[in-house]
Protein backbone atom coordinates (compact mmCIF):
# COMPACT_ATOMS: atom_id res chain seq x y z
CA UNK A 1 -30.80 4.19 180.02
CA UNK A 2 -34.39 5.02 179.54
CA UNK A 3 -36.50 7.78 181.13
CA UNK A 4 -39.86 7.77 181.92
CA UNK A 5 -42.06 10.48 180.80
CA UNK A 6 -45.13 8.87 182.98
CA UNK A 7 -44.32 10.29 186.28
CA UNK A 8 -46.88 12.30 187.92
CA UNK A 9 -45.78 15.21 189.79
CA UNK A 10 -47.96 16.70 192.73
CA UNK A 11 -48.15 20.68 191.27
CA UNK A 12 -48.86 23.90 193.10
CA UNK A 13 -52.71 24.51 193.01
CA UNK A 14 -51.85 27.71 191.89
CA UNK A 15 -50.95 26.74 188.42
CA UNK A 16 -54.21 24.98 187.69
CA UNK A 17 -56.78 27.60 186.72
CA UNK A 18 -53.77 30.09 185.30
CA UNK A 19 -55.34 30.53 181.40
CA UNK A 20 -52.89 30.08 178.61
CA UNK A 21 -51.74 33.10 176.60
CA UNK A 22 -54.40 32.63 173.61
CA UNK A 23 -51.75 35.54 172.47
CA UNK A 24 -48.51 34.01 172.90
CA UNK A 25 -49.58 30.20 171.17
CA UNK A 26 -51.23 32.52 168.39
CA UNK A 27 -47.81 34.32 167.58
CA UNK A 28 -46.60 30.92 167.30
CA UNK A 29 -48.26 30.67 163.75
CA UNK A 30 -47.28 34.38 162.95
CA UNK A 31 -44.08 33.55 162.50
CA UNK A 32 -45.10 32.24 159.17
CA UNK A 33 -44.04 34.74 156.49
CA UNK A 34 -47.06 34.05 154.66
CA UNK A 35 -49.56 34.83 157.17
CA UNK A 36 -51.11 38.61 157.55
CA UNK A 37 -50.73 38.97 161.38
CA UNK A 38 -53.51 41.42 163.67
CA UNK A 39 -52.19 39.47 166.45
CA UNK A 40 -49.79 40.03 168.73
CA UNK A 41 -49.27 43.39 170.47
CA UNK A 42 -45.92 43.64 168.83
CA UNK A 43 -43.74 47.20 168.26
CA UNK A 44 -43.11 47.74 164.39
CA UNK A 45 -39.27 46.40 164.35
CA UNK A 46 -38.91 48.93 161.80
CA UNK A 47 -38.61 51.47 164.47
CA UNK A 48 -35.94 49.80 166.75
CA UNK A 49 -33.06 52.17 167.25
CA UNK A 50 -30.58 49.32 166.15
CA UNK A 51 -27.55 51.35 165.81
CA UNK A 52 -28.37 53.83 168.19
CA UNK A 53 -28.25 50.91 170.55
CA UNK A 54 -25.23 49.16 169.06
CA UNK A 55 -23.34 52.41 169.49
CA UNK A 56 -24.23 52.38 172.72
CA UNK A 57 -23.72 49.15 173.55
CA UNK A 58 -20.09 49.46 173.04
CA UNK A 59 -19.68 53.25 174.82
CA UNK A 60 -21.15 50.99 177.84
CA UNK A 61 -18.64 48.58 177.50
CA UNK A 62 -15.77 50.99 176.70
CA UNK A 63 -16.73 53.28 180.20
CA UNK A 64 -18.36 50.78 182.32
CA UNK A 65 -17.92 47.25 180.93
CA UNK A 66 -16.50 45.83 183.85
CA UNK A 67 -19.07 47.68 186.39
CA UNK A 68 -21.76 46.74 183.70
CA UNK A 69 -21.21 42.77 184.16
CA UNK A 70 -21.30 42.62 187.66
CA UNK A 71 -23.86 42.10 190.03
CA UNK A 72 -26.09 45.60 190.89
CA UNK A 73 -28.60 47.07 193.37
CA UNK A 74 -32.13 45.63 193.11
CA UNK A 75 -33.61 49.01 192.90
CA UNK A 76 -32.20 49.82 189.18
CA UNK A 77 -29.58 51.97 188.41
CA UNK A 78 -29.80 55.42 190.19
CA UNK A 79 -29.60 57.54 186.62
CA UNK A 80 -31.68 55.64 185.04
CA UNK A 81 -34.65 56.04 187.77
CA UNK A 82 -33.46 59.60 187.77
CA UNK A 83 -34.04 59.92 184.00
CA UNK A 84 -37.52 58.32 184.62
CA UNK A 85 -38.33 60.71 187.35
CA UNK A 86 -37.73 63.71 185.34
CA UNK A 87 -39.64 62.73 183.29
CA UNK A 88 -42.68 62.47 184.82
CA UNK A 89 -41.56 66.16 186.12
CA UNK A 90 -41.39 67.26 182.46
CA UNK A 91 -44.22 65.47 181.08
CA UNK A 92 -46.99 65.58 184.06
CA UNK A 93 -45.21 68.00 186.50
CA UNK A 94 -45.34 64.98 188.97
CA UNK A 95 -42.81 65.78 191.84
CA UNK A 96 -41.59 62.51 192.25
CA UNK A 97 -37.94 60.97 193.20
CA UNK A 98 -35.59 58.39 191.74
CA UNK A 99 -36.23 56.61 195.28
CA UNK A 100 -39.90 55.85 194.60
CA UNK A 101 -38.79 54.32 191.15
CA UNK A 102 -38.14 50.22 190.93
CA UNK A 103 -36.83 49.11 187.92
CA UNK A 104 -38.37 45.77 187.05
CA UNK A 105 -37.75 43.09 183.94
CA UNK A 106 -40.99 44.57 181.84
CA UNK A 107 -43.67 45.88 183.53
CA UNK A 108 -44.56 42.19 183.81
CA UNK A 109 -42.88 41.77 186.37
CA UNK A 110 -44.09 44.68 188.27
CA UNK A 111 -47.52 43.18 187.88
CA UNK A 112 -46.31 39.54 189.35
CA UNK A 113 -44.69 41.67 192.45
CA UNK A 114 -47.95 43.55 193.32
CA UNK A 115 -49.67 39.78 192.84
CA UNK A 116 -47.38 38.54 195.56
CA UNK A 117 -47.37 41.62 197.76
CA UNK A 118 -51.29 41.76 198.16
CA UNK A 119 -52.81 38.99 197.04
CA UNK A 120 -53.65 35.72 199.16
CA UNK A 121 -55.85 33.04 198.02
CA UNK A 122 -59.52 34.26 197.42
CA UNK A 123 -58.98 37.69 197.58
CA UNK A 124 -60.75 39.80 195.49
CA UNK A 125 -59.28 42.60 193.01
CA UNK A 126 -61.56 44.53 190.21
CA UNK A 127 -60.14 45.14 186.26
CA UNK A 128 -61.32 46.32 183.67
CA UNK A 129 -64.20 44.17 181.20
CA UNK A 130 -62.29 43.38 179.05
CA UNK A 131 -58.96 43.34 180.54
CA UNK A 132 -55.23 43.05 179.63
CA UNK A 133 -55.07 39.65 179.66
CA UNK A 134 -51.16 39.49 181.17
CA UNK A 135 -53.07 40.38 183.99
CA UNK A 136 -55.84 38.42 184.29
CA UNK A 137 -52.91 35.13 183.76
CA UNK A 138 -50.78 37.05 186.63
CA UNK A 139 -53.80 37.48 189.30
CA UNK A 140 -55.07 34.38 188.42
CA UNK A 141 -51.67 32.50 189.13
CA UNK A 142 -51.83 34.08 192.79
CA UNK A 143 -55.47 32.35 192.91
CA UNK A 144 -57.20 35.73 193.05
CA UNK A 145 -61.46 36.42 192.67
CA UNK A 146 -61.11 38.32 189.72
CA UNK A 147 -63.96 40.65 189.35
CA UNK A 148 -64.43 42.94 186.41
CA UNK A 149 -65.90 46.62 185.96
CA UNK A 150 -67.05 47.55 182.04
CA UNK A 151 -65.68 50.05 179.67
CA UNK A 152 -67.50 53.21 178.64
CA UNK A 153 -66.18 55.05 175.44
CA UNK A 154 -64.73 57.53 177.83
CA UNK A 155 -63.62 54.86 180.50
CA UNK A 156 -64.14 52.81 183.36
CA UNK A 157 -67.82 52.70 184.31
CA UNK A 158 -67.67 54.29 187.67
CA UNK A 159 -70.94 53.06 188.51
CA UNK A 160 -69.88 49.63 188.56
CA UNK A 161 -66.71 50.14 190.02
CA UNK A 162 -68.56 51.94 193.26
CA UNK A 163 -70.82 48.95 193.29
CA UNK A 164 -68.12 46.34 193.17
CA UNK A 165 -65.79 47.86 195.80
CA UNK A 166 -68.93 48.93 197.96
CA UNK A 167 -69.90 45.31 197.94
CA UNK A 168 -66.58 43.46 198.26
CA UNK A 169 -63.57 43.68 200.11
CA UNK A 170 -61.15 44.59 197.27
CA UNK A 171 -57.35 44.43 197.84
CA UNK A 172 -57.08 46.31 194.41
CA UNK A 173 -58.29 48.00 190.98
CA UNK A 174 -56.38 47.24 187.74
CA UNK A 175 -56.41 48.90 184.40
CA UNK A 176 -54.78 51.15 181.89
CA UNK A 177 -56.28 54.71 181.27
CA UNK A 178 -54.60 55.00 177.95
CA UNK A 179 -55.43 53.34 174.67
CA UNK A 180 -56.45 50.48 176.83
CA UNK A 181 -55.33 46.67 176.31
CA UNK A 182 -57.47 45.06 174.44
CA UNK A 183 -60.02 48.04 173.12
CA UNK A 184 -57.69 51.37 172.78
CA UNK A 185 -60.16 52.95 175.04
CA UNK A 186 -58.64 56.20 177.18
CA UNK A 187 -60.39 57.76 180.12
CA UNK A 188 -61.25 61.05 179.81
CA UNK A 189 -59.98 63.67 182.55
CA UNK A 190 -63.46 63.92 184.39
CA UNK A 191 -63.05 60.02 184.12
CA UNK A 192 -59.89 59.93 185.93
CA UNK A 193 -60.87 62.48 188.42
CA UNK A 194 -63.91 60.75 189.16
CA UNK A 195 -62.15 57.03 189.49
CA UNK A 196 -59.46 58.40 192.05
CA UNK A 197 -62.24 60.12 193.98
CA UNK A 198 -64.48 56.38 194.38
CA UNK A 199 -60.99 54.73 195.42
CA UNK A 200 -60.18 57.22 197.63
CA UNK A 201 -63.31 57.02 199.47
CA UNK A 202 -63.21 53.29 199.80
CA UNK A 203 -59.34 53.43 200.37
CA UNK A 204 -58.89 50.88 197.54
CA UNK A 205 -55.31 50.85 195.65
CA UNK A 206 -55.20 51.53 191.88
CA UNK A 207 -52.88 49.34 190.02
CA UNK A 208 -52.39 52.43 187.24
CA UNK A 209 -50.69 50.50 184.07
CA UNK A 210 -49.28 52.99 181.13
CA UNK A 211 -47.75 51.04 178.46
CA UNK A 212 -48.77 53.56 175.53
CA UNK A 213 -49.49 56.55 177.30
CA UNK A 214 -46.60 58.26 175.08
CA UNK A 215 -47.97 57.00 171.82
CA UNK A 216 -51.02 59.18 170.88
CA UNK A 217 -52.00 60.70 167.58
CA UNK A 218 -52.42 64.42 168.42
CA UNK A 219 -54.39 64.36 171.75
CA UNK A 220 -52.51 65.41 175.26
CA UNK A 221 -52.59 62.38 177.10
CA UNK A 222 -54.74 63.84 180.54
CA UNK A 223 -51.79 63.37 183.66
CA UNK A 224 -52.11 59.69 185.21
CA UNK A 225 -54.79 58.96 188.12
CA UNK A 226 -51.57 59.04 190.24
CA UNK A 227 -51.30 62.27 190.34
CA UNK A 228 -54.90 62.68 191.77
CA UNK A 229 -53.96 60.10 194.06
CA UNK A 230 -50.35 59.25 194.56
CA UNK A 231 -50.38 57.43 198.03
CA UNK A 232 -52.67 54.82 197.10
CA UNK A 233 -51.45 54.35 193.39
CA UNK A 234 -49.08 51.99 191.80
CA UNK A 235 -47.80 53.74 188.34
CA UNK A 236 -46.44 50.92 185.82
CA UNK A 237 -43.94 51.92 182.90
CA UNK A 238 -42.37 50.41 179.89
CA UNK A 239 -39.97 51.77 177.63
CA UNK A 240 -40.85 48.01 175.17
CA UNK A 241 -43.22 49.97 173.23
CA UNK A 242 -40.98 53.21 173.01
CA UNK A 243 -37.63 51.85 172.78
CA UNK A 244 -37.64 47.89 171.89
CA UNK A 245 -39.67 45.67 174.43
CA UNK A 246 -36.17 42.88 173.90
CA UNK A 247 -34.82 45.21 176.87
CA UNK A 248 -37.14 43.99 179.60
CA UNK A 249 -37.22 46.80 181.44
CA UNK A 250 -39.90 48.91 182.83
CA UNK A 251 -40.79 50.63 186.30
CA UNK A 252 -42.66 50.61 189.04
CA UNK A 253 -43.59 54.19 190.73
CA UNK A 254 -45.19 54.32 194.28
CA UNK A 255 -45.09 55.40 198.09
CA UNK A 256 -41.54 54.53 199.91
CA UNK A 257 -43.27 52.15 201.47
CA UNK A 258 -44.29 49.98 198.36
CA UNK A 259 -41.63 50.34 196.54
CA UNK A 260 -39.43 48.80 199.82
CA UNK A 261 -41.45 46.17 200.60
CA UNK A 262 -41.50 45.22 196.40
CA UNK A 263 -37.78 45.45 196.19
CA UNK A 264 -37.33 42.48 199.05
CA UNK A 265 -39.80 40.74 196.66
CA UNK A 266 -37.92 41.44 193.67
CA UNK A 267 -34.56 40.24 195.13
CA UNK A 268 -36.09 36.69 196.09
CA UNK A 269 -37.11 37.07 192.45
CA UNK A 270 -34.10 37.74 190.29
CA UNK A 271 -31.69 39.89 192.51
CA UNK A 272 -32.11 43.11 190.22
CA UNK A 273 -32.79 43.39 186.40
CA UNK A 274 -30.46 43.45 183.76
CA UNK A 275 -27.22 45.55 184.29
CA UNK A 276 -25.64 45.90 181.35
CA UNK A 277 -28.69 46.84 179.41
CA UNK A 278 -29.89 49.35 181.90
CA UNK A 279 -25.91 51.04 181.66
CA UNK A 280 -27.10 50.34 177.68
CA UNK A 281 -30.12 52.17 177.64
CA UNK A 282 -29.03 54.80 179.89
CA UNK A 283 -26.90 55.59 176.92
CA UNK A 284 -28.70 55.55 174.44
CA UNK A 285 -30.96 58.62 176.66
CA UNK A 286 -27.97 60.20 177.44
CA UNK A 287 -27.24 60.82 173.47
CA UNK A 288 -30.24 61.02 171.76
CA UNK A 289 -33.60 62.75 171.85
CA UNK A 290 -36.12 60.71 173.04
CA UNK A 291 -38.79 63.00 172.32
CA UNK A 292 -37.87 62.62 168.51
CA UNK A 293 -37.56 58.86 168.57
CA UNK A 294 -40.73 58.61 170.06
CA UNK A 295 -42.42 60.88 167.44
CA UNK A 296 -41.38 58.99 164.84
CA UNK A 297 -43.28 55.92 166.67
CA UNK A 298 -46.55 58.18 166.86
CA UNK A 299 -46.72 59.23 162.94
CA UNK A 300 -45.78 55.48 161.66
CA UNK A 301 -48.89 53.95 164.24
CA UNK A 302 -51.19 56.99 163.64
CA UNK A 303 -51.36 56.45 160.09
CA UNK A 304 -51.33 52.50 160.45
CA UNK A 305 -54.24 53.36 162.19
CA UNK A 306 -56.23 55.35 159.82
CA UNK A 307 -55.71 52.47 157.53
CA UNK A 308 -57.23 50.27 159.76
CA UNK A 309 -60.52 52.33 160.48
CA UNK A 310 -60.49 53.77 156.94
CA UNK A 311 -60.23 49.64 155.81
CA UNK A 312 -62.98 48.68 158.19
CA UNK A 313 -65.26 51.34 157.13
CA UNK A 314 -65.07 50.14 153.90
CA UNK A 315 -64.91 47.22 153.90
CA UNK A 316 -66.63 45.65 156.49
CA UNK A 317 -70.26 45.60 157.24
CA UNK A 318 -72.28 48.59 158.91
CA UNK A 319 -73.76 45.67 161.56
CA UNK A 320 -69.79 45.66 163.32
CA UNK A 321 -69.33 48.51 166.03
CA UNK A 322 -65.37 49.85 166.56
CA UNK A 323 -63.59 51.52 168.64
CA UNK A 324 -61.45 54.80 167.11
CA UNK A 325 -57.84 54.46 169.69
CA UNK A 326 -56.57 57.95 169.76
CA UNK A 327 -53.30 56.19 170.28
CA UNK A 328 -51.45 52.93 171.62
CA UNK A 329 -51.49 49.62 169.19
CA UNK A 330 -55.27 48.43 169.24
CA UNK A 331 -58.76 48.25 167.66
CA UNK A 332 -61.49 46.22 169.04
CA UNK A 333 -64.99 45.05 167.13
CA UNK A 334 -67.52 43.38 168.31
CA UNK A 335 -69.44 41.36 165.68
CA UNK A 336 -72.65 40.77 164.11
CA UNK A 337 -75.65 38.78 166.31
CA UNK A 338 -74.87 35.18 164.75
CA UNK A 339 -70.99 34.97 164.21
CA UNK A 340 -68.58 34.67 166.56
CA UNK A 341 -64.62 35.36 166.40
CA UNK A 342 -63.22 32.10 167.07
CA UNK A 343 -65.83 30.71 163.84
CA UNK A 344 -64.16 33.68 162.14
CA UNK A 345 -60.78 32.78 163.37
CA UNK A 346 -61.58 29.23 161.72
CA UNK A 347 -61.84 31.05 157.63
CA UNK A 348 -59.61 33.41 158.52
CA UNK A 349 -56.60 30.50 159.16
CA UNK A 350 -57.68 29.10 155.81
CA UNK A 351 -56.76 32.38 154.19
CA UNK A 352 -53.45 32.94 156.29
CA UNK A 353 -55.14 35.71 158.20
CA UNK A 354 -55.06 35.93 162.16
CA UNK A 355 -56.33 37.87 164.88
CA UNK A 356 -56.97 37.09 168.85
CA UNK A 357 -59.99 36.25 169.79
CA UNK A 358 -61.79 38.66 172.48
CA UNK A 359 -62.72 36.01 174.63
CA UNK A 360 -59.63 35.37 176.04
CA UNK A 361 -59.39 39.05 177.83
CA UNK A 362 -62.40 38.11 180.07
CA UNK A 363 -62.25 36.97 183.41
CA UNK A 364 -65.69 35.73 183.43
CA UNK A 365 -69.02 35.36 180.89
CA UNK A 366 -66.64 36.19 177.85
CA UNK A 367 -68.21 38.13 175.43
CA UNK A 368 -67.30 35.67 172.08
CA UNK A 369 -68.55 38.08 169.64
CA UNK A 370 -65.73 40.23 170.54
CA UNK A 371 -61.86 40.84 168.66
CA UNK A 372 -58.70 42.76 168.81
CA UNK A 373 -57.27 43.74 165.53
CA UNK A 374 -53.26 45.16 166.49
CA UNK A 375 -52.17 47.50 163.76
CA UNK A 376 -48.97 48.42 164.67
CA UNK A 377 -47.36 45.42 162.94
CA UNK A 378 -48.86 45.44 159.97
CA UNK A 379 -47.30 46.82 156.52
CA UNK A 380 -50.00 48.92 155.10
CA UNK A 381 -50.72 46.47 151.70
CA UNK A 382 -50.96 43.13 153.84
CA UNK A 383 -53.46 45.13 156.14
CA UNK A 384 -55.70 46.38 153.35
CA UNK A 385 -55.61 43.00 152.07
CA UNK A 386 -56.26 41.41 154.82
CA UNK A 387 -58.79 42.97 156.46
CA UNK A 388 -60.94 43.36 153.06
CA UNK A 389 -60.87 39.72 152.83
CA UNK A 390 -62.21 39.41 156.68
CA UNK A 391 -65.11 41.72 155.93
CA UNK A 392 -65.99 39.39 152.81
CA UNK A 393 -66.32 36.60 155.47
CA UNK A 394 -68.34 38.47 158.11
């Protein structure tokens, strides 16, 4: 029996103008041993806390294994959102509960609930130029009119965003504050103030995303916009990028109201996120100092860092500009008048070298000089060599 591959299938218009993950067919050639990868915005694997979590793995099983493989509460487990809620206590000095805490596969999926909870068709929502582009594939799927506000060294440009949302009726603002996806950008703490004072006045929701707020090289992280403005702000959280991202989980922190109406979402979703590795995880808190883990994640990327900048300083030519992350996983350049990154992309290929081109993080009038450069993933001699061959080619 034959089948035929020629049937045409009448598709959702939803999933027409949804742009592919430049990033994800990218990593597809990274898994090449040969080839010197500034890619993907991978964790260093080196840092995985394999037998802490193998140890743990089985303590789950030993005191919970049956309770562990059965079906759970869509919220998350309760100590687990407690943990997370502490912490937010200890670190900020937030006072927020375990109730306002939804545990979601990745902070993905957060972003695909707060698609379907606000967004219908044509509906506008501002992020940031350029943009995470998980995001601008999520908003997009939900057939959003994605606008986009720029990046100042020190942030959003507030001028833009009070122009946008004075213009436009805008269901919501997205972006990261710290060591921003795709540039490493943070906002300052007049920044922050001064964003949560524009959105307050034009009662616009921030869609707050903090991937890497914990991983910064010596600077206090300034508290999240939330806590400037915590009725109308949706606080994303990962533990992928301080624990191991093959967890899926992360959190979603808002108002009762949110986090109820996101939960009935989430259950027509997937019914709850994985069980037995939030009892696995929960563990591996319990017994171990985060703090320290997480410290060892800062020194390793802080110096990967330096040898990036340090690299491109030397070795590239004075024509580039460069951001300088003060933490998180990311450099961005913008090239010379004349070249652009996917023609560099082209050489680079031939000499088993890849990066992303920035294009692909605009909604809009993509800037095609632009690149990210990811240094977290990068052993320190393939970087050097890799990125002095680059500069040869610019």
């Amino acid at each position: 029996m034959s089948i035929s591959t020629g049937q045409q299938f009448s598709y959702a218009k939803r999933v027409q103008n949804v742009p592919q993950s430049f990033v994800r067919e990218i990593l597809k050639v990274a898994s090449n041993p040969e080839i010197i990868s500034f890619a993907g915005g991978l964790p260093n694997p080196s840092l995985f806390p394999v037998k802490e979590l193998e140890a743990c793995s089985a303590t789950a099983f030993q005191k919970f294994g049956r309770q562990a493989l059965q079906y759970a509460s869509t919220e998350g487990l309760y100590p687990l959102r407690e943990f997370i809620a502490n912490r937010y206590k200890q670190r900020h000095k937030l006072d927020v509960s375990p109730e306002q805490i939804l545990i979601t596969n990745g902070s993905q999926q957060a972003l695909d609930l707060i698609a379907k909870l606000f967004i219908n068709p044509g509906d506008k929502v501002v992020v940031e130029r350029p943009g995470y582009l998980g995001a601008l594939q999520c908003f997009s799927m939900f057939q959003a009119d994605i606008l986009e506000a720029g990046l100042d060294n020190d942030g959003i440009n507030t001028q833009e965003l009070d122009g946008l949302l004075s213009c436009n009726p805008v269901k919501f603002f997205y972006g990261i504050p710290n060591f921003q996806n795709p540039t490493g950008i943070s906002y300052t703490e007049e920044k922050r103030r001064k964003t949560a004072g524009i959105l307050a006045r034009h009662g616009t929701p921030f869609i707050e995303d903090d991937p890497y707020g914990e991983i910064s090289f010596g600077y206090k992280t300034p508290a999240p916009i939330f806590s400037h403005l915590p009725d109308q702000t949706i606080l994303l959280g990962s533990f992928s990028k301080i624990i191991a991202p093959g967890l899926r989980l992360g959190w979603m922190l808002a108002n009762p109201e949110i986090i109820r109406k996101a939960t009935i979402l989430k259950q027509a979703s997937d019914l709850h996120s994985g069980n037995l590795t939030q009892y696995i995880l929960c563990e591996f808190l319990a017994k171990h100092d985060l703090d320290m883990h997480i410290e060892r994640i800062k020194q390793q990327y802080e110096h990967q860092c330096k040898v990036m900048l340090e690299a491109i300083h030397h070795y590239f030519p004075f024509s580039i500009s460069y951001t300088r992350p003060l933490g998180g996983m990311f450099c961005w350049l913008t090239l010379p008048q004349g070249i652009t990154a996917r023609e560099l992309l082209q050489r680079a290929l031939k000499e088993n070298i890849i990066f992303v081109p920035g294009d692909t993080f605009y909604a809009r009038d993509a800037d095609p000089q632009t690149l990210r450069l990811n240094f977290s993933n990068v052993a320190e001699d393939a970087m050097k060599q890799g990125l002095r061959k680059l500069g040869s080619m610019i």
